[in-house]
Protein backbone atom coordinates (compact mmCIF):
# COMPACT_ATOMS: atom_id res chain seq x y z
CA UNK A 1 192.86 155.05 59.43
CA UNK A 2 193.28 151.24 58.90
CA UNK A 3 194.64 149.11 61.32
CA UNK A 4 198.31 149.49 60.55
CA UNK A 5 198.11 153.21 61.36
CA UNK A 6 197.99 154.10 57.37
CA UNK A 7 195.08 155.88 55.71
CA UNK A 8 193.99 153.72 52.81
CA UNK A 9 194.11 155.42 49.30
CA UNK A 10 197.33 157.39 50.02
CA UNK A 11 199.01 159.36 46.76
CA UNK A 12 201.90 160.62 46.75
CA UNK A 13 201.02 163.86 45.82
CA UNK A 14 199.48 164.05 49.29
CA UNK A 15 202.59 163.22 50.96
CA UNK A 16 202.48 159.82 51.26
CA UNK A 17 204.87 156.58 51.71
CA UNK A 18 205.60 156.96 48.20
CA UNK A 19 206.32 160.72 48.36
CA UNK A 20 208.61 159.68 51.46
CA UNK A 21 210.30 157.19 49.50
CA UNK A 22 211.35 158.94 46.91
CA UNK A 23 212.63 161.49 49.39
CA UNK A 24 214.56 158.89 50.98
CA UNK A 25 216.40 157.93 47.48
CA UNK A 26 217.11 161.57 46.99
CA UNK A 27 219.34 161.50 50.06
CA UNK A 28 220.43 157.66 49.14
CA UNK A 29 221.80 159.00 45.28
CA UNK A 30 224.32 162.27 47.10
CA UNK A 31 225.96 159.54 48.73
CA UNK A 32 225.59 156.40 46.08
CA UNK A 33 229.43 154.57 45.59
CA UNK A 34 227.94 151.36 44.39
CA UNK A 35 228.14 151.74 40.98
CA UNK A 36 231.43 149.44 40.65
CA UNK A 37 229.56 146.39 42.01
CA UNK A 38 228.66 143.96 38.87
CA UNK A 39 225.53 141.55 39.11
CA UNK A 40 226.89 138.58 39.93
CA UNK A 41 227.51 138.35 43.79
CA UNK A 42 230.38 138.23 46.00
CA UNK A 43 229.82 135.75 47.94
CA UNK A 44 228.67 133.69 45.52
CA UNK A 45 225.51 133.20 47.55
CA UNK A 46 221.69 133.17 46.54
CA UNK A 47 219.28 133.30 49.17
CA UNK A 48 215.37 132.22 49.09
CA UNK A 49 213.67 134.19 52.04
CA UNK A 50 210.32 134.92 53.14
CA UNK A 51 209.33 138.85 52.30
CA UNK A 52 208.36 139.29 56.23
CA UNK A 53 209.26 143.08 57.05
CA UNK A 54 210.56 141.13 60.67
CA UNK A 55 213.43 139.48 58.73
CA UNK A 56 216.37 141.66 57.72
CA UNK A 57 218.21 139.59 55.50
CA UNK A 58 221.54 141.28 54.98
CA UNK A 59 221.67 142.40 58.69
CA UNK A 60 220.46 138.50 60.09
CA UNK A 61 223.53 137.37 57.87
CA UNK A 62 225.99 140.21 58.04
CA UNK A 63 225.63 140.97 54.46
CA UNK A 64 226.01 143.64 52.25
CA UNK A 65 224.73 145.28 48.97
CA UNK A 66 226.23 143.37 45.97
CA UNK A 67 227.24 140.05 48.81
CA UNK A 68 224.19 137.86 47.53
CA UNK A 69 221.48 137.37 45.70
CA UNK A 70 218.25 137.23 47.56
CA UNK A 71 215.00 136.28 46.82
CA UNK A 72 211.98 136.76 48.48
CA UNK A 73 208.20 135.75 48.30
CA UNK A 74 205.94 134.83 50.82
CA UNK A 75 206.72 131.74 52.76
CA UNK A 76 210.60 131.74 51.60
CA UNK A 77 209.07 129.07 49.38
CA UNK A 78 211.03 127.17 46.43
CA UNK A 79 207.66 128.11 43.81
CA UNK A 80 208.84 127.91 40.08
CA UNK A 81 209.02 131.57 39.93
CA UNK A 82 212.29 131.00 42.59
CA UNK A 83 213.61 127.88 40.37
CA UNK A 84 213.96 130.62 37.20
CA UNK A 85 215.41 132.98 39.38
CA UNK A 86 217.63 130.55 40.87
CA UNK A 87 218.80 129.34 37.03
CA UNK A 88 219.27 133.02 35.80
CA UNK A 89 221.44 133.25 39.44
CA UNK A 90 223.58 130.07 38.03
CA UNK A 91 224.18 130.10 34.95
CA UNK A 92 224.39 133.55 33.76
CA UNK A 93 225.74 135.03 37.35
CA UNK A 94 227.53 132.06 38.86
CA UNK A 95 226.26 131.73 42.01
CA UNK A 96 227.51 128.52 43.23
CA UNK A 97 225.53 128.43 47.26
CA UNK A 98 221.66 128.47 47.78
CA UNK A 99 219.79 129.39 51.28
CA UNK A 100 216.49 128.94 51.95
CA UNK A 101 215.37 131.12 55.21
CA UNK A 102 211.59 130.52 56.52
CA UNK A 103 211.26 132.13 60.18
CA UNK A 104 209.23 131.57 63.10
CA UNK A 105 204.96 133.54 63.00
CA UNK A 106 204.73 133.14 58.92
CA UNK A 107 201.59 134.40 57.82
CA UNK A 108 201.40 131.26 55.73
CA UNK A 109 201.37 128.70 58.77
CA UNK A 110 197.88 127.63 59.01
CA UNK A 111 196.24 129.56 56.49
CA UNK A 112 193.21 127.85 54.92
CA UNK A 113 193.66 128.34 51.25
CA UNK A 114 189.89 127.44 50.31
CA UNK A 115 188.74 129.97 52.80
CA UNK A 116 191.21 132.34 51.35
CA UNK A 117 190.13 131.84 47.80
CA UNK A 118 186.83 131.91 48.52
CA UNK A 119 187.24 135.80 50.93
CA UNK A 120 188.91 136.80 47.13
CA UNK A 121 186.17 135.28 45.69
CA UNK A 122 183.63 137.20 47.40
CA UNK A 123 185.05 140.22 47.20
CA UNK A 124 186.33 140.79 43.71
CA UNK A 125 183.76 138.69 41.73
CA UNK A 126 186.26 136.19 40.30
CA UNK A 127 187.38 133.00 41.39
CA UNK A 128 191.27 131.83 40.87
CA UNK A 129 192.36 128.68 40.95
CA UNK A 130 195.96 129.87 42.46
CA UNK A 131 197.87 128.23 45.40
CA UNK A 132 198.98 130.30 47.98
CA UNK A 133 201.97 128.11 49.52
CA UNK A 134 200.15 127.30 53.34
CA UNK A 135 202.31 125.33 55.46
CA UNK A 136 201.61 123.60 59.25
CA UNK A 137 204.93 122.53 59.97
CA UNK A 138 207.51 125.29 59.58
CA UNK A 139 210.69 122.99 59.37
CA UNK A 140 209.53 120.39 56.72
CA UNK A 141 208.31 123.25 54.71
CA UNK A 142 211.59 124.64 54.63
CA UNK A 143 212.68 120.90 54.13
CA UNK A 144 211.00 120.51 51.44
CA UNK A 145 211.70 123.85 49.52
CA UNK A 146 215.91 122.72 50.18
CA UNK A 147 214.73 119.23 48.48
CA UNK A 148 213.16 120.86 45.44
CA UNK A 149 216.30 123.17 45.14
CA UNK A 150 218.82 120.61 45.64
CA UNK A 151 216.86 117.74 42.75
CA UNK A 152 215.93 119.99 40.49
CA UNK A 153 217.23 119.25 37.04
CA UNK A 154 218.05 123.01 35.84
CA UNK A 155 219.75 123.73 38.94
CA UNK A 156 223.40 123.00 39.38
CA UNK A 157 224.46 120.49 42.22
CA UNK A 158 225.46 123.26 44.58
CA UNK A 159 225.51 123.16 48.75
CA UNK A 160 221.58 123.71 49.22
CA UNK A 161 221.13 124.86 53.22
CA UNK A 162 217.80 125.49 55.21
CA UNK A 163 217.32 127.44 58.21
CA UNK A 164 214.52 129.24 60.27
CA UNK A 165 214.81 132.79 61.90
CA UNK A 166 213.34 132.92 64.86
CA UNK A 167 211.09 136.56 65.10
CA UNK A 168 211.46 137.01 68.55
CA UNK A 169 215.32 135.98 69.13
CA UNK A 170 216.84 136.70 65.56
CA UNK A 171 218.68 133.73 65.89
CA UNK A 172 218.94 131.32 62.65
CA UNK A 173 218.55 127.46 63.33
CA UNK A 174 219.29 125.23 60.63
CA UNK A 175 217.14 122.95 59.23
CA UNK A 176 217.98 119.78 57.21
């Protein structure tokens, strides 16, 4: 067992997470009523959030399926991948809103990217130049994610908000 308390090299033809999984979507399709919901979102909202299992999105914002868009990536961080997602969320789904949610214990505050690069390095034989999105100050990273969203020139003029969960209170603080 590895330190999360799964084996490593799991199938799903042993019964694994994936085998659960699709057990679980079994049970989700004899009750599935969302097939009236259209792409573009409710609310009108697109969210930018870091993929941290700690941060429920919908239930941190009292959402629901087909109320937002939401993105996530590690670090809840405006890269260009976000910006094109973003764009496709504007202009052919009309979202007209734009959160961007970092939270308190990121795996990305503090990391040292060369030491990083070079653990990869060592262990796969290849060396990528690729960025990884490390942060020390929580807020201005968040800042600066809501200042890329709100100047960038493919993206609409829209209400661009920042905030930061807090892990061990759930409560959202806004950032500006």
């Amino acid at each position: 067992m590895v330190a999360s308390g799964r084996r490593p090299d799991r199938l799903a033809t042993d019964g694994g997470e994936f085998a659960r999984l699709l057990a679980e979507n079994e049970r989700y399709t004899e009750s599935f009523d969302r097939s009236a919901l259209t792409p573009a979102p409710l609310s009108g909202l697109a969210i930018v959030a870091c993929m941290d299992a700690r941060l429920d999105v919908e239930e941190a914002l009292g959402l629901r399926t087909g109320d937002a868009h939401i993105i996530r990536n590690a670090g809840g961080i405006a890269t260009d991948d976000v910006v094109r997602s973003l764009i496709v969320s504007q202009q052919l789904l009309g979202t007209d809103e734009i959160v961007v949610i970092g939270h308190t214990g990121c795996g990305l505050l503090g990391v040292d990217e060369d030491g990083l690069r070079d653990r990869l390095a060592a262990a796969s034989g290849r060396r990528l130049d690729i960025g990884f999105g490390s942060f020390d100050d929580l807020e201005a990273s968040v800042h600066r994610s809501v200042e890329r969203l709100r100047t960038h020139p493919w993206l609409k003029r829209v209400p661009v908000h920042g905030l930061v969960f807090d892990v061990t209170t759930g409560r959202l603080l806004e950032v500006d």
